[in-house]
Protein backbone atom coordinates (compact mmCIF):
# COMPACT_ATOMS: atom_id res chain seq x y z
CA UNK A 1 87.18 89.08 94.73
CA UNK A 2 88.17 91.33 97.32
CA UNK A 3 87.26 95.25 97.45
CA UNK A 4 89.20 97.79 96.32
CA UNK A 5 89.13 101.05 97.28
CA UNK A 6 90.25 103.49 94.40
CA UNK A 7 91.74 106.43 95.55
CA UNK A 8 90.92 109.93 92.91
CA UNK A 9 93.33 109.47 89.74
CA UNK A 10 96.73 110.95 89.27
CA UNK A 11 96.95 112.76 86.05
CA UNK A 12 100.02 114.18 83.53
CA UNK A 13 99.58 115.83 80.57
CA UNK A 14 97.32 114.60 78.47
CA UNK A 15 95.39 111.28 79.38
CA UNK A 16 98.29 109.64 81.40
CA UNK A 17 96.17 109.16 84.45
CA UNK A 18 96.76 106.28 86.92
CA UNK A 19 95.15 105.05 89.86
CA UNK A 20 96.05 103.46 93.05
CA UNK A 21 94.34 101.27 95.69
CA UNK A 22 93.60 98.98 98.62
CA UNK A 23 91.70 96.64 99.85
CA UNK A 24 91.36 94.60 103.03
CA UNK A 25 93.54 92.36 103.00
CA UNK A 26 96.55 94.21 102.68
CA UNK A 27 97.07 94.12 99.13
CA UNK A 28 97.97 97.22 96.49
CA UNK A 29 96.83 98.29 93.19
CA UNK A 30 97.77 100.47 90.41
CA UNK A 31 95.22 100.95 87.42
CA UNK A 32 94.99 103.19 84.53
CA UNK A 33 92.31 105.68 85.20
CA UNK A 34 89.05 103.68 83.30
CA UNK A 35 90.90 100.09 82.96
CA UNK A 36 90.57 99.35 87.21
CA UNK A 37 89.80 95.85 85.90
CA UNK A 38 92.77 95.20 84.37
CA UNK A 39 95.58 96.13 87.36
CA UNK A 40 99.05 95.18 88.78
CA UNK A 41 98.70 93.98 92.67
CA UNK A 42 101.46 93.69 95.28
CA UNK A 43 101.59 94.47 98.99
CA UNK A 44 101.34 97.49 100.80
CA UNK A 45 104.79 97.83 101.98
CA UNK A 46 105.83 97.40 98.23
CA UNK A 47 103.80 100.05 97.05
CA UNK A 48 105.11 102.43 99.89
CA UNK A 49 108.42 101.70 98.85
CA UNK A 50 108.30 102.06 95.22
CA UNK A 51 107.17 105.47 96.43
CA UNK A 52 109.72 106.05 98.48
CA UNK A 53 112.03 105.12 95.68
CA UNK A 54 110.56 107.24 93.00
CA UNK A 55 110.08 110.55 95.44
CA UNK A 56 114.19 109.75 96.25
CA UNK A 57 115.17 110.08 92.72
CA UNK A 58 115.19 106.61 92.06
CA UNK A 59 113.25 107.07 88.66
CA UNK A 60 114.41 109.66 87.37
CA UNK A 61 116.68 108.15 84.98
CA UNK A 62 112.92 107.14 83.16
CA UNK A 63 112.10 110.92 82.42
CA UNK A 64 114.40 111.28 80.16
């Protein structure tokens, strides 16, 4: 298994903390803060658009 390399956890309120992370090989990943071992994975250039996308507004429509 590749490396990952967790960056420091994003917290909400409460315990809603997630992490995110690369590795080597060009892969992402998105954890909850404590369950790294059980993750979603996807490229790079996916998770910097589904940040793009949520920092546009694209999301929103989920806070609600």
């Amino acid at each position: 298994m590749t490396e990952i390399q967790w960056e420091e956890p994003f917290c909400g309120e409460g315990n809603s903390c997630f992490r995110m992370g690369v590795d080597g090989s060009g892969n992402a990943y998105i954890a909850v803060n404590g369950q790294e071992d059980r993750f979603i994975t996807d490229s790079r250039e996916a998770l910097r658009t589904m940040i793009r996308d949520i920092k546009a507004g694209k999301a929103d429509h989920l806070l609600r």
